[in-house]
PDB file of N, CA and C in Angstrom:
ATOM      1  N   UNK A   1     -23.631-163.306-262.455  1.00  0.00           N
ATOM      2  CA  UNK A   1     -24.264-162.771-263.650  1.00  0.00           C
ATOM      3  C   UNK A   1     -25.701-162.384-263.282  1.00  0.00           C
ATOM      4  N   UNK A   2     -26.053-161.364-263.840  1.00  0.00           N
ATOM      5  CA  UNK A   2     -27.518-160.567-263.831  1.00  0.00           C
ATOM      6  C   UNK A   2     -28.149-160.696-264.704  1.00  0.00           C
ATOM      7  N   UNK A   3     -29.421-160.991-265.248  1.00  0.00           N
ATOM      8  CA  UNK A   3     -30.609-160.786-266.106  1.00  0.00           C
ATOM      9  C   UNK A   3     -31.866-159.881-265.436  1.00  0.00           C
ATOM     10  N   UNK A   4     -32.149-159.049-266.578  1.00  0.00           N
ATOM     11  CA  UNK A   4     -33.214-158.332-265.612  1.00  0.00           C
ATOM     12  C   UNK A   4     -34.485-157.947-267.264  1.00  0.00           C
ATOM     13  N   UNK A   5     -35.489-157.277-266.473  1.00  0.00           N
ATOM     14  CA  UNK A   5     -36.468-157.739-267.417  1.00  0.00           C
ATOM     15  C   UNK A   5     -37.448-156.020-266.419  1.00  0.00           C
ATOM     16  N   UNK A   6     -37.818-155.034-267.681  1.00  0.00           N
ATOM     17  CA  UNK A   6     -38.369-154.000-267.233  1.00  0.00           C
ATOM     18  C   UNK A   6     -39.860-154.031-267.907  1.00  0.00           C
ATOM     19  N   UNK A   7     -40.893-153.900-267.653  1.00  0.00           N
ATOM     20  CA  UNK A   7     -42.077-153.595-267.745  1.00  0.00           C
ATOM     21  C   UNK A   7     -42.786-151.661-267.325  1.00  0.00           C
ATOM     22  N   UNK A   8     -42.604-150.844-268.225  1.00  0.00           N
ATOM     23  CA  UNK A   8     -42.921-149.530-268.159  1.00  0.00           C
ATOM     24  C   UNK A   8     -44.599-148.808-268.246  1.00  0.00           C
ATOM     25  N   UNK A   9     -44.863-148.167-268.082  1.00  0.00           N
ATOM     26  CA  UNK A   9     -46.050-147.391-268.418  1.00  0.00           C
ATOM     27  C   UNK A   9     -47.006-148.634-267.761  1.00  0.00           C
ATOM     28  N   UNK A  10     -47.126-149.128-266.330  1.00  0.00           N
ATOM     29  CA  UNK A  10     -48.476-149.716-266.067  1.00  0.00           C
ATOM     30  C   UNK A  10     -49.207-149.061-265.126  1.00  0.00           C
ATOM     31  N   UNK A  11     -50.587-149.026-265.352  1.00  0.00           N
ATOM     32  CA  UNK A  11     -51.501-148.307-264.933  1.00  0.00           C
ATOM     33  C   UNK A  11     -52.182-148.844-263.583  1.00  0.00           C
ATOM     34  N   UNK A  12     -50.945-148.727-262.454  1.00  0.00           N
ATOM     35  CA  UNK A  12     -50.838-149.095-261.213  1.00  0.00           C
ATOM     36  C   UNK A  12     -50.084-148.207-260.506  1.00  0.00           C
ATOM     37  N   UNK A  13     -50.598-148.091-259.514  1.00  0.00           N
ATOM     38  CA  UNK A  13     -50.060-147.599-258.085  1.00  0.00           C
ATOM     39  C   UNK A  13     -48.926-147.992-257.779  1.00  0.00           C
ATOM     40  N   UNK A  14     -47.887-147.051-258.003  1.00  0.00           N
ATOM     41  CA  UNK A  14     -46.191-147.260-257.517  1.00  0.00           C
ATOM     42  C   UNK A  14     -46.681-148.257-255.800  1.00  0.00           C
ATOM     43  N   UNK A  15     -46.974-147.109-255.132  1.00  0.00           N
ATOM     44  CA  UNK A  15     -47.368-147.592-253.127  1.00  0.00           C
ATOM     45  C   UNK A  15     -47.853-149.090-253.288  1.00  0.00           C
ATOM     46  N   UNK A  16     -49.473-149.459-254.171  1.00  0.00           N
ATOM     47  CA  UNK A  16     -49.660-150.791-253.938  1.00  0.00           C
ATOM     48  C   UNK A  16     -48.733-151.772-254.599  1.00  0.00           C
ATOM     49  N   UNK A  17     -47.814-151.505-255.883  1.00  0.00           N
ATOM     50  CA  UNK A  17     -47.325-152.173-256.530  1.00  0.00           C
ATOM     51  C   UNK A  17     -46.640-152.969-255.266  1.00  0.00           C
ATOM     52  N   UNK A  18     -45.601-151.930-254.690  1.00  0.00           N
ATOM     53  CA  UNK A  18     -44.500-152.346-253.119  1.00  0.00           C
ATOM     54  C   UNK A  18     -44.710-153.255-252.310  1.00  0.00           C
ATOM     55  N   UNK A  19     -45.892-152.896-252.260  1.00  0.00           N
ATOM     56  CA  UNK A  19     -46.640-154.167-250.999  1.00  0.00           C
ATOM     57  C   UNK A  19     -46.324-155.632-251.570  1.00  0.00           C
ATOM     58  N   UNK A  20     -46.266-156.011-253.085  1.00  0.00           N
ATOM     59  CA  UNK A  20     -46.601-156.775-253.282  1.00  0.00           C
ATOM     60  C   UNK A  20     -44.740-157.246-253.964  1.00  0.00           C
ATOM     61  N   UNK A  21     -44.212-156.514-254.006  1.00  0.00           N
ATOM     62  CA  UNK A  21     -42.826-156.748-254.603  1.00  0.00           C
ATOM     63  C   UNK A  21     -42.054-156.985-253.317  1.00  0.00           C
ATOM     64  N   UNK A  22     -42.186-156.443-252.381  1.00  0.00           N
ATOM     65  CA  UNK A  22     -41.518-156.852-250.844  1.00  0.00           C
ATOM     66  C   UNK A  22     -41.803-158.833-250.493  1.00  0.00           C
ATOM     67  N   UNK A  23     -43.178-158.804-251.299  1.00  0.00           N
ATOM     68  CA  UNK A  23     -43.043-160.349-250.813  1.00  0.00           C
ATOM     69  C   UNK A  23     -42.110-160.877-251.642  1.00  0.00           C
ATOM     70  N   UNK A  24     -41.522-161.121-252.480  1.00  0.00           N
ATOM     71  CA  UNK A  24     -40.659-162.038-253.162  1.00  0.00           C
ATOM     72  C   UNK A  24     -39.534-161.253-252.979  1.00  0.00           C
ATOM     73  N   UNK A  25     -39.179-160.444-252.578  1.00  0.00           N
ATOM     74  CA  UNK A  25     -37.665-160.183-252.637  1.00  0.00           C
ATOM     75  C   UNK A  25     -36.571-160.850-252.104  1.00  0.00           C
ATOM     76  N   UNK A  26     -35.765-160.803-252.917  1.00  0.00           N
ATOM     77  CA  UNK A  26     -34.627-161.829-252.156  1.00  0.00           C
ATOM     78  C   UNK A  26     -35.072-163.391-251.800  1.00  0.00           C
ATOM     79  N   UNK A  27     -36.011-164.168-252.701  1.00  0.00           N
ATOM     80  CA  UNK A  27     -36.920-164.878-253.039  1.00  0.00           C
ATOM     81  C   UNK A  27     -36.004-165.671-253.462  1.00  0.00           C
ATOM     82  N   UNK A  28     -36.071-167.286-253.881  1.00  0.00           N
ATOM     83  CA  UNK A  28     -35.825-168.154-255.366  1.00  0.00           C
ATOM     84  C   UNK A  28     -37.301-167.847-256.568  1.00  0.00           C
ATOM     85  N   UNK A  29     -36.717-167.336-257.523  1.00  0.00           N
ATOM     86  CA  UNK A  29     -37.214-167.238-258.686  1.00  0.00           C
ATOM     87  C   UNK A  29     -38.845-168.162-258.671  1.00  0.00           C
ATOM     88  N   UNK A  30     -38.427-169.333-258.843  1.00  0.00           N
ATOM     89  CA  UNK A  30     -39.372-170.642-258.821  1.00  0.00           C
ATOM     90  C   UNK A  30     -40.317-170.109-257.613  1.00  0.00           C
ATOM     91  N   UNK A  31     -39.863-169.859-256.360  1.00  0.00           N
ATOM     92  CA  UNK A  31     -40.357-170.081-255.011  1.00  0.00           C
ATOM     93  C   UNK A  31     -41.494-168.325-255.558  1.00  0.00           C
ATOM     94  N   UNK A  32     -40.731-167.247-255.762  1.00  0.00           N
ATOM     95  CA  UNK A  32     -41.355-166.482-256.117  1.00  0.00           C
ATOM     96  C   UNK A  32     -42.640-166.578-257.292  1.00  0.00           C
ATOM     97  N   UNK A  33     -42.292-167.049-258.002  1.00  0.00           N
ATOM     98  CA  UNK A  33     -43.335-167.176-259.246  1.00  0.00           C
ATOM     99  C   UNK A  33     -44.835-167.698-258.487  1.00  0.00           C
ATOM    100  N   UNK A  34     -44.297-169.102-256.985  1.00  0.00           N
ATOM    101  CA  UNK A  34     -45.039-169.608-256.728  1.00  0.00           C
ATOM    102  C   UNK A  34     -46.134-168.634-256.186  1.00  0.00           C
ATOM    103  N   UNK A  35     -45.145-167.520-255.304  1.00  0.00           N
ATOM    104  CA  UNK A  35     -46.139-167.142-254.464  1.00  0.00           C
ATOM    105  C   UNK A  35     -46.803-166.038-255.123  1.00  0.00           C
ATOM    106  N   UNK A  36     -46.939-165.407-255.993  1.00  0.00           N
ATOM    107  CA  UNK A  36     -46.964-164.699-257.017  1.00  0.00           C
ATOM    108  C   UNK A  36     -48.417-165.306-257.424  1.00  0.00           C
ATOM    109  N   UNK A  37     -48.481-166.359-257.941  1.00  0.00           N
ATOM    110  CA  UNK A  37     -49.689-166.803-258.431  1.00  0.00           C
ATOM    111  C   UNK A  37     -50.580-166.677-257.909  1.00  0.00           C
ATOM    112  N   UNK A  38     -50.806-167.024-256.537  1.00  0.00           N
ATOM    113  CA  UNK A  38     -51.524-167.086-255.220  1.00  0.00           C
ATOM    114  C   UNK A  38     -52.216-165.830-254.990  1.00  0.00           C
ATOM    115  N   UNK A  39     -51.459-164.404-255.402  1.00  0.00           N
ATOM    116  CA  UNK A  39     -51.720-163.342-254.163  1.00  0.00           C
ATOM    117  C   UNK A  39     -52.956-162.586-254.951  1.00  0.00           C
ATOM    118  N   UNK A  40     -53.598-162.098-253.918  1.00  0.00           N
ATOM    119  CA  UNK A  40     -54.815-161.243-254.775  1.00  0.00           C
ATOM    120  C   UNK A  40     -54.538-160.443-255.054  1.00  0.00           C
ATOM    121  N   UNK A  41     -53.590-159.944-255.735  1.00  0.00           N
ATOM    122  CA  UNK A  41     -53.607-158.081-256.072  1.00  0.00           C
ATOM    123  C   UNK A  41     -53.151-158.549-257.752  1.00  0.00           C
ATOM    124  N   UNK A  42     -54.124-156.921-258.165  1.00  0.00           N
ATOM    125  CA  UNK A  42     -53.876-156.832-259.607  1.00  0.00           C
ATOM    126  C   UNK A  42     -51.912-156.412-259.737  1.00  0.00           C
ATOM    127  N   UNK A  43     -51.872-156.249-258.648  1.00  0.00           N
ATOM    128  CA  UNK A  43     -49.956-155.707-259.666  1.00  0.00           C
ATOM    129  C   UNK A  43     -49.087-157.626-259.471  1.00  0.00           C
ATOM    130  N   UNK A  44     -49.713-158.414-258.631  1.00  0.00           N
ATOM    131  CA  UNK A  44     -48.585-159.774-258.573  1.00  0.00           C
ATOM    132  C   UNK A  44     -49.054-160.276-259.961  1.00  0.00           C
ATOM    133  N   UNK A  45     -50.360-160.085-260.630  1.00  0.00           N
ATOM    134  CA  UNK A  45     -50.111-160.750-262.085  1.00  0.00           C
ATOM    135  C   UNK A  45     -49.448-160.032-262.582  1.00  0.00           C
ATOM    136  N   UNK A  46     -48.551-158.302-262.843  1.00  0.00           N
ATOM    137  CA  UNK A  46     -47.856-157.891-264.087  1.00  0.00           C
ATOM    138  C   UNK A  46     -46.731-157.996-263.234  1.00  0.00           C
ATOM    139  N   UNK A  47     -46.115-158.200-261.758  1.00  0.00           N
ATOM    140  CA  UNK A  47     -45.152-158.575-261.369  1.00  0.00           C
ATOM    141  C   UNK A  47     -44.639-160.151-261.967  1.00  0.00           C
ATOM    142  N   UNK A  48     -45.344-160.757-261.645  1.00  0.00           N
ATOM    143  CA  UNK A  48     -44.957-162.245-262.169  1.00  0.00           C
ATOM    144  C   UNK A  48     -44.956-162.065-263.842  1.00  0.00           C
ATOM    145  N   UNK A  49     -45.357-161.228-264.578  1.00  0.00           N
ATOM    146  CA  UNK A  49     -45.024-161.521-265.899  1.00  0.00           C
ATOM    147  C   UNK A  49     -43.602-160.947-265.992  1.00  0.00           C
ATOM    148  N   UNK A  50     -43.604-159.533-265.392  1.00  0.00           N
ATOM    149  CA  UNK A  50     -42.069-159.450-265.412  1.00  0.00           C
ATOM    150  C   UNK A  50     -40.892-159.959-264.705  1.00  0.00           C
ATOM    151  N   UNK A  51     -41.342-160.849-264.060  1.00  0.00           N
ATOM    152  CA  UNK A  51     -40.295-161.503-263.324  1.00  0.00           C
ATOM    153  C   UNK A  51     -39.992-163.097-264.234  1.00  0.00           C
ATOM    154  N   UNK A  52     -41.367-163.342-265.133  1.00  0.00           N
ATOM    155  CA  UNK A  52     -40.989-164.605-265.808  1.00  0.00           C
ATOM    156  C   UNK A  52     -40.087-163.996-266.778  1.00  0.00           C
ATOM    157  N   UNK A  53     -40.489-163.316-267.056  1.00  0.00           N
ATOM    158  CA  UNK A  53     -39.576-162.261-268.496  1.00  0.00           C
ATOM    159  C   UNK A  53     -37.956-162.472-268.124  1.00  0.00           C
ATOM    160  N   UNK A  54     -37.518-162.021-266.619  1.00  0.00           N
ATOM    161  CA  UNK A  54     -36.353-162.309-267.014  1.00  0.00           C
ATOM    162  C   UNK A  54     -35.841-163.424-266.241  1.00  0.00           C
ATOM    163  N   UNK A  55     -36.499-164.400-266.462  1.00  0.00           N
ATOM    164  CA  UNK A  55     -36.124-166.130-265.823  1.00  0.00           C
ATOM    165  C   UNK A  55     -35.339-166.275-267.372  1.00  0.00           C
ATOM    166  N   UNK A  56     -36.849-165.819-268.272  1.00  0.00           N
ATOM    167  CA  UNK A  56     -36.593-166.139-269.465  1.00  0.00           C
ATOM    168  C   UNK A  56     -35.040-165.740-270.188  1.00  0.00           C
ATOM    169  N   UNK A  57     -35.060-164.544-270.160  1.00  0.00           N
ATOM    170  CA  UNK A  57     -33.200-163.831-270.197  1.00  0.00           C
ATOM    171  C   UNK A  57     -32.633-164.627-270.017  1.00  0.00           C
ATOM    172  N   UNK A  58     -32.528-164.677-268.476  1.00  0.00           N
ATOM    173  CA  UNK A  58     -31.386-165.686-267.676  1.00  0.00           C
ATOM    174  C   UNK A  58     -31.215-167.003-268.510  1.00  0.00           C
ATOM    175  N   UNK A  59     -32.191-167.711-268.985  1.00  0.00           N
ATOM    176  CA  UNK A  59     -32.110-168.733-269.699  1.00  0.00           C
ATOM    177  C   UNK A  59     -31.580-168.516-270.866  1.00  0.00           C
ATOM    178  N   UNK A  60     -32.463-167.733-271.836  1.00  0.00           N
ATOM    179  CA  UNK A  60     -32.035-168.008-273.119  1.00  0.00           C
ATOM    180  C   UNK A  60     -30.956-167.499-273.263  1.00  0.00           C
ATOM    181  N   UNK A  61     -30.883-165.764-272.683  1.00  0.00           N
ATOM    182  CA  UNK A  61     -29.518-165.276-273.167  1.00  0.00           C
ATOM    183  C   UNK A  61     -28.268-165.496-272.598  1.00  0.00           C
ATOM    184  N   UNK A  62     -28.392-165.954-271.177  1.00  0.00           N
ATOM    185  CA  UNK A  62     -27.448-165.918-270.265  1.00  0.00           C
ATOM    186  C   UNK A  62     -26.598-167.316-269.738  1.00  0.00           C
ATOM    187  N   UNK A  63     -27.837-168.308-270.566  1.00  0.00           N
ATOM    188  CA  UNK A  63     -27.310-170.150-270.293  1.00  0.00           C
ATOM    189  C   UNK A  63     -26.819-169.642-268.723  1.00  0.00           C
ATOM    190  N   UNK A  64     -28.208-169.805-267.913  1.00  0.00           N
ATOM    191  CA  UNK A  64     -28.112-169.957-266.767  1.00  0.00           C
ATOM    192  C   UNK A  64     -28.953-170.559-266.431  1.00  0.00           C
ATOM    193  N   UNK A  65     -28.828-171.259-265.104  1.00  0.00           N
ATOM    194  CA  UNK A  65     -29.883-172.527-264.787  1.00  0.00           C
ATOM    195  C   UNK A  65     -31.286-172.151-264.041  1.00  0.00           C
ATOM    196  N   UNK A  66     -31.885-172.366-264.448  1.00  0.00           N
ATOM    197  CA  UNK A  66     -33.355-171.753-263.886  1.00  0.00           C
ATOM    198  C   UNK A  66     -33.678-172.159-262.648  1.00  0.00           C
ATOM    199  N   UNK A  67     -33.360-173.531-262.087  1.00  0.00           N
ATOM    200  CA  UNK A  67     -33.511-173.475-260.132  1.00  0.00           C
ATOM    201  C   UNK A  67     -32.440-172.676-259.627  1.00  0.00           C
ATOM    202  N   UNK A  68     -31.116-172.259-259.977  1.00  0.00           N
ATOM    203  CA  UNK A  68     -30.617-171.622-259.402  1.00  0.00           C
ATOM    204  C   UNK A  68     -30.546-169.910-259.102  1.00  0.00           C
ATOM    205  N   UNK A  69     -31.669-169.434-259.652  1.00  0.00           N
ATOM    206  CA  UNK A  69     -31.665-167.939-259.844  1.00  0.00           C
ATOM    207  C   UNK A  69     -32.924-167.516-258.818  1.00  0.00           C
ATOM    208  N   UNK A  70     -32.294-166.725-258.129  1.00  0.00           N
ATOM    209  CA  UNK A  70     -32.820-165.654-256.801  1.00  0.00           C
ATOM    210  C   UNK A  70     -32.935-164.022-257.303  1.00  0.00           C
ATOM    211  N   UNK A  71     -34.388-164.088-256.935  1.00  0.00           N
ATOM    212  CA  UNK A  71     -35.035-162.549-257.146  1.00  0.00           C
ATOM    213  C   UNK A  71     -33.532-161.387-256.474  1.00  0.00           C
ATOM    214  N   UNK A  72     -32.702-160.959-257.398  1.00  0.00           N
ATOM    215  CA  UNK A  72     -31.805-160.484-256.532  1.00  0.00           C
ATOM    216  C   UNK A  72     -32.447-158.684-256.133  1.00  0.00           C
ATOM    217  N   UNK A  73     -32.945-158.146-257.176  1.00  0.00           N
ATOM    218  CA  UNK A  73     -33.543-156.557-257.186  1.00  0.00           C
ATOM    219  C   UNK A  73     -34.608-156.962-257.801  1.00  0.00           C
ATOM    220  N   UNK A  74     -35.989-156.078-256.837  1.00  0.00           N
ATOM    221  CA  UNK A  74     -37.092-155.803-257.588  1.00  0.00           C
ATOM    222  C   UNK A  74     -37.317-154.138-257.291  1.00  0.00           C
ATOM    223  N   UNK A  75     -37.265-153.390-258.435  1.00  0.00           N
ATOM    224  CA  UNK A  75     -38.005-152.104-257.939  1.00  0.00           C
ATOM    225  C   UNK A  75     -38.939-151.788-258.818  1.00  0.00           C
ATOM    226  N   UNK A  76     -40.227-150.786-257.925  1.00  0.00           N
ATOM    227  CA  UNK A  76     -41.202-150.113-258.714  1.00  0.00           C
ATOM    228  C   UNK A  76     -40.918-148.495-258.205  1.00  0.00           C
ATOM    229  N   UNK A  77     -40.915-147.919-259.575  1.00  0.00           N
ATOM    230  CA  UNK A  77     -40.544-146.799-259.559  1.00  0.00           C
ATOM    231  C   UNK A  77     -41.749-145.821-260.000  1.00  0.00           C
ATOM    232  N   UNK A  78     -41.762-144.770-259.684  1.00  0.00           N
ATOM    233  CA  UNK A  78     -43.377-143.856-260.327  1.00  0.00           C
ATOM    234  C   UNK A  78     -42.799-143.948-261.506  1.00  0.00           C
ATOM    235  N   UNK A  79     -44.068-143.322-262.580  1.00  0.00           N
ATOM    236  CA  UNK A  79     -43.939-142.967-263.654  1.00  0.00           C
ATOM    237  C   UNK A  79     -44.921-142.305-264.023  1.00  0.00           C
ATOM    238  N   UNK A  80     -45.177-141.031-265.393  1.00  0.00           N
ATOM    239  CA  UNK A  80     -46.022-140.414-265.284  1.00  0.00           C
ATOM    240  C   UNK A  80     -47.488-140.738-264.592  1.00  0.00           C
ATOM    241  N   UNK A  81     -47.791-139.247-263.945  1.00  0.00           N
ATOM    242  CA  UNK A  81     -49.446-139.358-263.371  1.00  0.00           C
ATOM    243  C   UNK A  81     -50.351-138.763-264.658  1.00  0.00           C
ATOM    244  N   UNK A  82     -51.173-139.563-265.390  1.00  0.00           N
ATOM    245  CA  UNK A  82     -51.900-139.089-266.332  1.00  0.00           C
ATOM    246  C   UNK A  82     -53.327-138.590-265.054  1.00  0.00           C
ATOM    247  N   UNK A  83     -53.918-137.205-265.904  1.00  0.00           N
ATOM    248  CA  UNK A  83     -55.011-136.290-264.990  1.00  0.00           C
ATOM    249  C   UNK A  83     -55.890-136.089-265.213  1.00  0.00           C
ATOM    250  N   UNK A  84     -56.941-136.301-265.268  1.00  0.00           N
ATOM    251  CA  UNK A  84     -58.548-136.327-265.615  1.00  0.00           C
ATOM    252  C   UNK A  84     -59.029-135.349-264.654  1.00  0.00           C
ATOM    253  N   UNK A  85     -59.565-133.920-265.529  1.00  0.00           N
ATOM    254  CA  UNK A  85     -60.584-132.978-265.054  1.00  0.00           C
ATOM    255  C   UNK A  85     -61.760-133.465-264.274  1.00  0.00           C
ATOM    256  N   UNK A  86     -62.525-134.128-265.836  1.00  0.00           N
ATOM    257  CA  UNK A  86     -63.756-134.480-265.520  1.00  0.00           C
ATOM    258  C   UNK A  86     -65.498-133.684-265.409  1.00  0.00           C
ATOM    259  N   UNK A  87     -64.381-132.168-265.406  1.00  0.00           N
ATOM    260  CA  UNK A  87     -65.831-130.746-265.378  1.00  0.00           C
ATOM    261  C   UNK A  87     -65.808-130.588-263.644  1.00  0.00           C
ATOM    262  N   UNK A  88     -65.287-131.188-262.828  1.00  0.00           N
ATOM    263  CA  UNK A  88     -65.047-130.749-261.269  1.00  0.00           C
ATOM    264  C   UNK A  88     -64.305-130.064-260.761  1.00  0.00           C
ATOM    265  N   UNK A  89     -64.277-129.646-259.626  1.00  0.00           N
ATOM    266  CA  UNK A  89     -63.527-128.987-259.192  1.00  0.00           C
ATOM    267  C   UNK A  89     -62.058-129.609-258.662  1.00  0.00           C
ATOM    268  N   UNK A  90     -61.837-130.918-258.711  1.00  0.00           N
ATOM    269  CA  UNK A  90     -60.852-131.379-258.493  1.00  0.00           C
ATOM    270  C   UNK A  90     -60.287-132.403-259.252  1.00  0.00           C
ATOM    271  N   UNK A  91     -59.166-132.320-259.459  1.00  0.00           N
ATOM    272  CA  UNK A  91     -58.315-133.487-260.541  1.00  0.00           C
ATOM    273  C   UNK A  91     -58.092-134.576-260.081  1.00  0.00           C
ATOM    274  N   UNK A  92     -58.668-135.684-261.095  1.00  0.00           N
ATOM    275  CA  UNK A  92     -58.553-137.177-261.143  1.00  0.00           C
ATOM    276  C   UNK A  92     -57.071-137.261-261.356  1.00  0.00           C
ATOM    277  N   UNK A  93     -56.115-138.231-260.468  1.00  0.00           N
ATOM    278  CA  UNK A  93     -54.680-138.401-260.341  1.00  0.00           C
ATOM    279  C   UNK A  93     -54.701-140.089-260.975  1.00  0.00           C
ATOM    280  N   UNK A  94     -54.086-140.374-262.085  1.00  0.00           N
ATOM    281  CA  UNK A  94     -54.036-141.913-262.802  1.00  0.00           C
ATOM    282  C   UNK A  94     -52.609-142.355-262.416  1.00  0.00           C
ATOM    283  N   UNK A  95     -52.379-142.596-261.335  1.00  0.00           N
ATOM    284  CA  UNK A  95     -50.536-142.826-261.348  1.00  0.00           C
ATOM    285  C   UNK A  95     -50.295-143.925-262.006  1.00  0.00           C
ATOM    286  N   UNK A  96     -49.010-144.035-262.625  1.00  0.00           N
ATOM    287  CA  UNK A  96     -48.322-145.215-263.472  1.00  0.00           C
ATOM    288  C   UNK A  96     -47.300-145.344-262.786  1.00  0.00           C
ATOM    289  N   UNK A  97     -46.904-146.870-263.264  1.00  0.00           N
ATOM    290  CA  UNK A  97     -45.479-147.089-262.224  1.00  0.00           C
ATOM    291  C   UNK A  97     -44.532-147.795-263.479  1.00  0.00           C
ATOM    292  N   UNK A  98     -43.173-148.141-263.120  1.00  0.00           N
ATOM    293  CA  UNK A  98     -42.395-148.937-264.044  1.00  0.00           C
ATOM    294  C   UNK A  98     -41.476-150.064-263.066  1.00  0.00           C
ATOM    295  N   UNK A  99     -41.727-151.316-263.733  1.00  0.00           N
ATOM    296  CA  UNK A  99     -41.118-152.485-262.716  1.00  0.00           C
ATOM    297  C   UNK A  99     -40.297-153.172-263.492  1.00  0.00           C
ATOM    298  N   UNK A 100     -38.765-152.859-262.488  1.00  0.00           N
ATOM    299  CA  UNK A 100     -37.991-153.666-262.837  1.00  0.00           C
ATOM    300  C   UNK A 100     -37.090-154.668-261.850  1.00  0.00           C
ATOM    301  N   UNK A 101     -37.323-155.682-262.880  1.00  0.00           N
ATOM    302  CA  UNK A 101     -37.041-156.917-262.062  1.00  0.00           C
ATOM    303  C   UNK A 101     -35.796-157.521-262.516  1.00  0.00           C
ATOM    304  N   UNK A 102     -34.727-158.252-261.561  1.00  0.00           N
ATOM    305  CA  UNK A 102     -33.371-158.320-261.820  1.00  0.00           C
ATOM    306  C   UNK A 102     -32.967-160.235-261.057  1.00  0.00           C
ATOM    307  N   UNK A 103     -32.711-161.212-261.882  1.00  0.00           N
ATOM    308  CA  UNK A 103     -32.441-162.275-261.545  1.00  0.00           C
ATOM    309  C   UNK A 103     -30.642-162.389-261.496  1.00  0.00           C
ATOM    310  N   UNK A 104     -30.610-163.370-260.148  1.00  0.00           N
ATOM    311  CA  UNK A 104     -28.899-163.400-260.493  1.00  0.00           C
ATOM    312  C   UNK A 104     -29.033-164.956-259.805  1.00  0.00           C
ATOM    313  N   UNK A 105     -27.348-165.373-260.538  1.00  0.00           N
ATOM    314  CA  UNK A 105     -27.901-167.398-259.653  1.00  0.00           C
ATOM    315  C   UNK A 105     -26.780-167.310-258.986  1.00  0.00           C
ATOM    316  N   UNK A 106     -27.660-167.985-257.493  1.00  0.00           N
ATOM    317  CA  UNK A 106     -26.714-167.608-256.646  1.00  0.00           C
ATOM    318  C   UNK A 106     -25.147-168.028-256.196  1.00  0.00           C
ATOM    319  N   UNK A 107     -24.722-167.089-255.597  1.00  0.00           N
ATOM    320  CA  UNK A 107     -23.514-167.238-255.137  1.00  0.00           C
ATOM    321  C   UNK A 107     -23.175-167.525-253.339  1.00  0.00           C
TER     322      UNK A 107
END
């Protein structure tokens, strides 16, 4: 069984988000959250919220046991680039990304 938990429109870098979703992949949930807390980048705090998000699923909706669930899929995907002129000659690029995160207990 799968629980998964999507977080859209954040005002982060698809590229740095990666760096930081490669560390927990294929992770234990718990073990992930841990290392999650730890890391300096602004995307492991909205990673770890969406990854508690769907511990939470797994639990409430899915009556599944919370030590047993492994980061099975994490992806960050682009999402719109909002563009700021500014009066220059060159355009400000705001990339957004969307993260979705997918718990399963293992098999």
């Amino acid at each position: 069984m799968e629980a998964k938990a999507i977080t859209r429109f954040v005002r982060l870098s698809p590229r740095k988000a990666r760096l930081v979703a490669d560390l927990v992949r294929g992770k234990s949930a718990l073990d992930a959250i841990d290392i999650l807390e730890f890391t300096n980048k602004k995307a492991a705090r909205i990673i770890k919220k969406t990854l508690m998000s769907a511990v939470a699923n797994a639990t409430n909706n899915f009556k599944m046991d919370e030590e047993k669930l492994v980061v099975s899929t994490i992806m960050i995907n682009q999402g719109p680039v909002l563009k700021r002129a500014m009066g220059r000659a060159d355009i400000i690029r705001k990339p957004t990304a969307h993260i979705t995160v997918a718990v399963s207990d293992e098999q």
